[in-house]
Protein backbone atom coordinates (compact mmCIF):
# COMPACT_ATOMS: atom_id res chain seq x y z
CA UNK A 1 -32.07 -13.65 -7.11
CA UNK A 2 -28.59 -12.36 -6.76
CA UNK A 3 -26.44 -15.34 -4.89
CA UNK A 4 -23.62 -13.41 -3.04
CA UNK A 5 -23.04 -12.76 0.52
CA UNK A 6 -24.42 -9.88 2.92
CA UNK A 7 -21.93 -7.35 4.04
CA UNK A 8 -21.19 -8.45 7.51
CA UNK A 9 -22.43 -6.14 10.71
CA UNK A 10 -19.11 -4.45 10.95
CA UNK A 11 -18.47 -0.29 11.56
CA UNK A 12 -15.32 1.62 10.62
CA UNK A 13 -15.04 2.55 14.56
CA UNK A 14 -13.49 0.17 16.91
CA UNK A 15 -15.07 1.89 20.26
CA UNK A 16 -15.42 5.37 20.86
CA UNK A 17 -14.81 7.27 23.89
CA UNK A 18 -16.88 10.30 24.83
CA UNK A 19 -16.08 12.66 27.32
CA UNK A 20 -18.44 15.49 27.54
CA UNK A 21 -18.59 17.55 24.13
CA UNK A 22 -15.38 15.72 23.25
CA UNK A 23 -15.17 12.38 21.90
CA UNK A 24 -12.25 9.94 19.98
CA UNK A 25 -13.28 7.12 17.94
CA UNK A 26 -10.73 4.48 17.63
CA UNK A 27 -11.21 3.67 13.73
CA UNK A 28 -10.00 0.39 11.95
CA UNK A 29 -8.20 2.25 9.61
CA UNK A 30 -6.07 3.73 11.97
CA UNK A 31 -5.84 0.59 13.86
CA UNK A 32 -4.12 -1.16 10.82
CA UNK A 33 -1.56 1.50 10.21
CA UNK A 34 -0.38 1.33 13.85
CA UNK A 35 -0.41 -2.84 13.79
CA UNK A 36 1.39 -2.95 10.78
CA UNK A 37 4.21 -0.52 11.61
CA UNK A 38 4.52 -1.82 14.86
CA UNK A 39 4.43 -5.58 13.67
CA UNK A 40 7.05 -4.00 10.52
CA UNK A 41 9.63 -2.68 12.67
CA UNK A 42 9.48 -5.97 14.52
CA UNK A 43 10.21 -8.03 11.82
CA UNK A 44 12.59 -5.39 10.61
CA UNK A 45 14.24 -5.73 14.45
CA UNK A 46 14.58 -9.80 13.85
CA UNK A 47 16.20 -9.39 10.59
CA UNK A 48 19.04 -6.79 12.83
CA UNK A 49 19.55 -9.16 15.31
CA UNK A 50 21.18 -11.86 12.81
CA UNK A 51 24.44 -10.12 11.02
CA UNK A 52 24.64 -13.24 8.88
CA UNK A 53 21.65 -12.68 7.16
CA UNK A 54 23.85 -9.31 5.83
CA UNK A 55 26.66 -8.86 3.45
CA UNK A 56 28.54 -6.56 5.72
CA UNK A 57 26.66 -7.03 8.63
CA UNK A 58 23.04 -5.02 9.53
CA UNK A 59 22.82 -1.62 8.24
CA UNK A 60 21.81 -0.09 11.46
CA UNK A 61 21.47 -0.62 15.43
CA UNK A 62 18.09 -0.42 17.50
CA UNK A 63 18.23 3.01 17.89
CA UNK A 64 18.26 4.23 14.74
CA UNK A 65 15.41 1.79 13.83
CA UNK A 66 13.44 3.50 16.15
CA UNK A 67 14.47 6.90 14.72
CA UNK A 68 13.76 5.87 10.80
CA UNK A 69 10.13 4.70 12.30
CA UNK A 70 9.56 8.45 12.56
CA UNK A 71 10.62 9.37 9.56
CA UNK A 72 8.45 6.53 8.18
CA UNK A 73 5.39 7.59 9.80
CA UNK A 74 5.50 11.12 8.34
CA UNK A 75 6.52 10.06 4.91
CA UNK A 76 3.82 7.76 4.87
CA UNK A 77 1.26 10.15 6.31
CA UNK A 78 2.26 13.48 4.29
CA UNK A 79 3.00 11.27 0.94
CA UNK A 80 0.02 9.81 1.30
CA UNK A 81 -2.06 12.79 1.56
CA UNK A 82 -0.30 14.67 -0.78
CA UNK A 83 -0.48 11.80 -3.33
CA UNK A 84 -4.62 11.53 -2.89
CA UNK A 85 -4.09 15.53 -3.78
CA UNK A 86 -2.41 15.76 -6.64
CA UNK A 87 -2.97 12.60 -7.94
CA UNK A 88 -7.01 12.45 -7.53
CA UNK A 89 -8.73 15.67 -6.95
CA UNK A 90 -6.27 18.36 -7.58
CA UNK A 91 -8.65 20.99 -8.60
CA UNK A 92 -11.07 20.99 -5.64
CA UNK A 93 -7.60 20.96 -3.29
CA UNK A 94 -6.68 23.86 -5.68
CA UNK A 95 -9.52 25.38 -4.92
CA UNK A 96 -9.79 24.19 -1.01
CA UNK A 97 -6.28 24.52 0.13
CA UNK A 98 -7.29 24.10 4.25
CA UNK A 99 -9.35 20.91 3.24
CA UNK A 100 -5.96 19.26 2.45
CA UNK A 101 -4.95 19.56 6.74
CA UNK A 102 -8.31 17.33 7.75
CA UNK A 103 -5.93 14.02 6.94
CA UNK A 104 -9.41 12.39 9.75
CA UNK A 105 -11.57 13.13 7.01
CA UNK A 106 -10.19 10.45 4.62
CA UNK A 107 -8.26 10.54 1.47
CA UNK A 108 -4.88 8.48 1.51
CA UNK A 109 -3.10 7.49 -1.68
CA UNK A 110 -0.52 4.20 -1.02
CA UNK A 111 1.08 5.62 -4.61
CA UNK A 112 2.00 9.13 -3.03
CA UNK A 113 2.87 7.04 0.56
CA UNK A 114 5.07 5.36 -1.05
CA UNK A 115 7.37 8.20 -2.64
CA UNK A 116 6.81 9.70 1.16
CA UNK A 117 8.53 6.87 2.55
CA UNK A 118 11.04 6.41 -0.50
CA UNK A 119 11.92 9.93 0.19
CA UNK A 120 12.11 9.67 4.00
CA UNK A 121 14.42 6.62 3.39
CA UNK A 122 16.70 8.23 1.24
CA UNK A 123 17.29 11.29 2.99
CA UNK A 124 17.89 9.32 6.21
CA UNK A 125 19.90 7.29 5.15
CA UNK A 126 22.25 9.39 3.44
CA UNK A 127 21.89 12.18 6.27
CA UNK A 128 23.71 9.68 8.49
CA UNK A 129 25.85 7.68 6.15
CA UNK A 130 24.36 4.10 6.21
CA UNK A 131 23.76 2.29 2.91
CA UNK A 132 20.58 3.54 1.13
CA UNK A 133 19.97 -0.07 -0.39
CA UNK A 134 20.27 -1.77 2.20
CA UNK A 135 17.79 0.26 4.34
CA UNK A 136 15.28 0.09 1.73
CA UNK A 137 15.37 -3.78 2.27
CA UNK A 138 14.49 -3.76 5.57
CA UNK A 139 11.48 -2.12 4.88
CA UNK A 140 10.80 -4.28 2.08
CA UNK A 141 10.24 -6.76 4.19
CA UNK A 142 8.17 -4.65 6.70
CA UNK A 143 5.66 -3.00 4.43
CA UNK A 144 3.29 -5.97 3.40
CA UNK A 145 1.81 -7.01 6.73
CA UNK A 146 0.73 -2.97 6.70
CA UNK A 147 -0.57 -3.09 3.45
CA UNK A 148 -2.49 -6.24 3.81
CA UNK A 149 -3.83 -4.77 7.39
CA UNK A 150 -4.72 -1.12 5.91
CA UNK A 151 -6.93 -3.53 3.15
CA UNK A 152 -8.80 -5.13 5.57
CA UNK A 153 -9.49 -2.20 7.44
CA UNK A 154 -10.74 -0.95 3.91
CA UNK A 155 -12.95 -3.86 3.27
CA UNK A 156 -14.21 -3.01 7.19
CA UNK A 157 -14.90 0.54 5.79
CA UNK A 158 -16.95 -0.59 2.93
CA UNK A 159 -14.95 1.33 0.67
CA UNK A 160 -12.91 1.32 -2.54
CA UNK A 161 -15.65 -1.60 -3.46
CA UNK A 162 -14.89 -3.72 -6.61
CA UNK A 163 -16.76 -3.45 -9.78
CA UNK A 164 -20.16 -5.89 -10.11
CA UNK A 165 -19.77 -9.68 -10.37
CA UNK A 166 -22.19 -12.78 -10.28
CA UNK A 167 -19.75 -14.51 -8.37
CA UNK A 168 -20.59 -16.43 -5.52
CA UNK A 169 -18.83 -14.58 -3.25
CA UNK A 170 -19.24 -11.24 -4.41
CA UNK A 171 -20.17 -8.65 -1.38
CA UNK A 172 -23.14 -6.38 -1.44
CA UNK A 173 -21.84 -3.66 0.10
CA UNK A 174 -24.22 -1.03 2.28
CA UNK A 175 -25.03 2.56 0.76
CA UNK A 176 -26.96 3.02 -2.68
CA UNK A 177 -23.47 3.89 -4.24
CA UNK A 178 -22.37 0.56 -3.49
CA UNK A 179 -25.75 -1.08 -4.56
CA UNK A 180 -26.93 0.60 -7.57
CA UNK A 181 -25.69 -0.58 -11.13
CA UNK A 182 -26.75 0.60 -14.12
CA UNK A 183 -27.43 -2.80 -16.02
CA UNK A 184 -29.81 -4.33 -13.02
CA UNK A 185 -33.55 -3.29 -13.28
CA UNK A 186 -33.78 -3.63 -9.67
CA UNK A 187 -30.61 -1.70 -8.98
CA UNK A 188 -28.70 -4.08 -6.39
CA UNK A 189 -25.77 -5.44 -7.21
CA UNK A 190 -23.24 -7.66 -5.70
CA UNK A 191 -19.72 -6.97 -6.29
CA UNK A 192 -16.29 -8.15 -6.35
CA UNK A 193 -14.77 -7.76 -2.54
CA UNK A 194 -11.61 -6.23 -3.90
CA UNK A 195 -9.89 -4.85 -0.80
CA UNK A 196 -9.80 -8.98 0.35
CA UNK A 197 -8.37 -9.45 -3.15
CA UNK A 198 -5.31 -7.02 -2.27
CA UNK A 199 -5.05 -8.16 1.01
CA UNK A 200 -3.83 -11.49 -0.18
CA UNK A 201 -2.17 -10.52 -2.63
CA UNK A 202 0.01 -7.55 -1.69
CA UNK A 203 -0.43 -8.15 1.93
CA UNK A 204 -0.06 -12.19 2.82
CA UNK A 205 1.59 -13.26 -0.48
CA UNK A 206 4.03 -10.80 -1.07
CA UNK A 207 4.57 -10.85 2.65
CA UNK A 208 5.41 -14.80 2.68
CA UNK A 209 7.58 -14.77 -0.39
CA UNK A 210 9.64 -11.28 0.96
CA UNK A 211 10.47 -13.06 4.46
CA UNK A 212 11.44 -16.30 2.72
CA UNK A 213 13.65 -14.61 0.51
CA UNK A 214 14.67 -12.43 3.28
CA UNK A 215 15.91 -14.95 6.14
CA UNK A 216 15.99 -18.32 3.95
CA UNK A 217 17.54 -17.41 0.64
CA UNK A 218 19.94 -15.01 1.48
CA UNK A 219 18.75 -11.89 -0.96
CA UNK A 220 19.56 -9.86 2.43
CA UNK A 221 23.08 -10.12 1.08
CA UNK A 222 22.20 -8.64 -2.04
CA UNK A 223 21.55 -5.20 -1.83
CA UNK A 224 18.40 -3.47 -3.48
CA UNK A 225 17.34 -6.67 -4.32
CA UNK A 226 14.63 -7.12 -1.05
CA UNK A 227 13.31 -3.57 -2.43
CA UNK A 228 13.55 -4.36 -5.76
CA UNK A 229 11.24 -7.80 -5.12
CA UNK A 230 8.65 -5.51 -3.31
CA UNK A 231 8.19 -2.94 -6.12
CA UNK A 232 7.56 -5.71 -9.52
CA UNK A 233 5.98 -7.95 -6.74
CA UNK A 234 3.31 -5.09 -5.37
CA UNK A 235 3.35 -3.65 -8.56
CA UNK A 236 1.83 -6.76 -10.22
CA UNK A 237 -0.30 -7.52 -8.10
CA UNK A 238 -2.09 -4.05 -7.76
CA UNK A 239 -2.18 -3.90 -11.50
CA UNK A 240 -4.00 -7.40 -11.38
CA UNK A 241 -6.32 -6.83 -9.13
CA UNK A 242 -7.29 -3.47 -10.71
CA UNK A 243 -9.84 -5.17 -13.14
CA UNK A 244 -11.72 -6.01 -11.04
CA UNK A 245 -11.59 -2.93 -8.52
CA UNK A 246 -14.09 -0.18 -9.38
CA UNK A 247 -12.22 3.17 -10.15
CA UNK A 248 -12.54 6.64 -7.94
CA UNK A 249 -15.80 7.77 -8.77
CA UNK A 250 -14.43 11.10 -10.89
CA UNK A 251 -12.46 9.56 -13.60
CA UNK A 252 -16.24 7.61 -14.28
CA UNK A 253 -18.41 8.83 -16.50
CA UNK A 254 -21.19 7.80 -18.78
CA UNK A 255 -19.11 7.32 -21.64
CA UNK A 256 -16.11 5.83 -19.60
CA UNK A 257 -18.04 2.95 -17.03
CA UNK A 258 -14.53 1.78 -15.86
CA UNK A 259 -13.01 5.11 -15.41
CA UNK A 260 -9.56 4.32 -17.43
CA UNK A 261 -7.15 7.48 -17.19
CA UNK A 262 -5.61 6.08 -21.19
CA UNK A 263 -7.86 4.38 -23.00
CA UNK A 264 -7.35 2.70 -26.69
CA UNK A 265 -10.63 2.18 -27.85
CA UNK A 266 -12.92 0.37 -25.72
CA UNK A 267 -9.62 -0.63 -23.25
CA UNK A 268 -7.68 1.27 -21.05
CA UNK A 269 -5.85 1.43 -17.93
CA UNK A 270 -7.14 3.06 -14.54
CA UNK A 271 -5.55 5.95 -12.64
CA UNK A 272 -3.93 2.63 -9.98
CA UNK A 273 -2.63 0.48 -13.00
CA UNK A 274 -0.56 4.41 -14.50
CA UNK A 275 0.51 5.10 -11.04
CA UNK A 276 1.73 0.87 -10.46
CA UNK A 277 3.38 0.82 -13.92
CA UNK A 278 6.50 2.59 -13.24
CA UNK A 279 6.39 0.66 -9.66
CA UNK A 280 7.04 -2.30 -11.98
CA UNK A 281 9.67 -0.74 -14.12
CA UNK A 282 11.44 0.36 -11.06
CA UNK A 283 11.47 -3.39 -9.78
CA UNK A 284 12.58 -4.98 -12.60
CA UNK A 285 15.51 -2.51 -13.36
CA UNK A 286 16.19 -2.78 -9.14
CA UNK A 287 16.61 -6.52 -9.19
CA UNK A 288 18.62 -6.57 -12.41
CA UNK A 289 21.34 -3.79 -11.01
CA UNK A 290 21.32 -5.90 -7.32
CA UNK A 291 21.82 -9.16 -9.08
CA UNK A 292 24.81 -8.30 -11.48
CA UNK A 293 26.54 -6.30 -8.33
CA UNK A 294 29.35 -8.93 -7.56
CA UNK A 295 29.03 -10.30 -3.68
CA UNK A 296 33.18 -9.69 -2.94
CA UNK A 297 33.97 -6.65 -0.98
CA UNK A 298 31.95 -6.97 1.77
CA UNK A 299 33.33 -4.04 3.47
CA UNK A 300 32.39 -1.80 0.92
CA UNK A 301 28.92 -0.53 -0.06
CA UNK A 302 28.59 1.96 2.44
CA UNK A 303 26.98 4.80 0.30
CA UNK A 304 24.81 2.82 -2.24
């Protein structure tokens, strides 16, 4: 008897509203992009409103919060379907160029969201001459609560299911994907609930350690080094919880059960672990160039 616990009676759709041949389905996954941003630029707004949390005072004003939440929205959205295209199924987009427009059918990479919002930062920042580094903090501190909500919303989904466990609290998910594995004559299987696992981890943990470093330990005054935390910090914990997250299903084969993208022997790392690794890189090499930048000058920085 398998001892884990039944997926609970949840639907990816909130409510849905039909009106004649029409209809809109409020969907969970949506639900936690829009929380998170909104709940991001409020934090983001708090951190503003105190100019001695800042070496040389906030790097912007209200108003052009509200116009980098644009820009954040479409780097997000277009990096992250542009990511799930060229980093997961390039061929059949190749092949299916209008399928890449039906962003309501699914298929969001955070990897290629991220360089979307990365880029979106950069460009507006430096298209109106406020301090790249600085910028990229305040979002530092924003982007966990998202993450951690967009994971949920995954679990919620039943998708992107972790690998098998015996674990007491390992999920049986619905659909026969989710329930069949190879090694069980009866072909259930309970398995590990991995979006929860990143929801702690790069959502609530990350979040709690950014904010206290943020508004109780002064890295605000230390430019880069908020952005810098975020990238080792979600970049470690992605990689971690990898092992026990089942791959995409095409980079699984017969011959390759847990779908590693480099493999050395019988190891390997997936597709998310390649993608996270430079993440990490980045991170480390961010906090070392923010933490050997001397604090004097306070009125300079203004193009970093």
């Amino acid at each position: 008897m398998i001892m884990a616990i039944p997926f609970p009676a949840l639907t990816p759709e909130i409510f849905t509203i039909e009106l004649g041949p029409i209809s809109f389905a409020l969907r969970w996954y949506a639900m936690g992009y829009l929380v998170g941003i909104a709940i991001g630029w409020w934090i983001i707004a708090q951190a503003l409103k105190r100019p001695a949390l800042w070496r040389a005072g906030p790097p912007m004003d209200r108003a052009q919060l509200e116009d980098l939440a644009t820009w954040i929205v479409l780097g997000i959205i277009g990096g992250g379907r542009l990511g799930f295209v060229l980093f997961y199924q390039p061929d059949y987009y190749l092949s299916n160029p209008v399928e890449i427009l039906k962003v309501w059918q699914g298929g969001m990479s955070f990897h290629g969201g991220f360089l979307g919002v990365i880029a979106a930062v950069f460009f507006w920042s430096r298209r109106r001459g406020l301090p790249v580094a600085s910028v990229a903090d305040c979002l530092a501190i924003a982007a966990p609560i998202g993450i951690g909500l967009v994971r949920i919303a995954n679990f919620i989904n039943a998708e992107l299911w972790g690998r098998p466990t015996d674990l007491p609290w390992g999920v049986i998910f619905p659909g026969e994907a989710a329930q069949t594995c190879a090694n069980l004559a009866n072909g259930a299987c309970a398995r590990h609930p991995s979006q929860l696992y990143e929801a702690a981890l790069e959502g609530a943990v990350l979040a709690a350690v950014l904010l206290h470093l943020a508004f109780r330990s002064g890295w605000l005054k230390r430019p880069g080094a908020l952005a810098g935390g975020f990238f080792l910090g979600y970049g470690l914990a992605r990689f971690t919880v990898e092992f026990f997250r089942l791959a995409d299903a095409q980079f699984i084969s017969a011959d390759n059960p847990y779908g590693h993208v480099v493999r050395l022997g019988e190891y390997g790392i997936t597709m998310g672990q390649a993608l996270t690794l430079p993440m990490i890189v980045i991170g480390a090499a961010t906090l070392i160039w923010a933490f050997r930048r001397p604090l004097e000058n306070p009125a300079g920085d203004q193009s970093t």
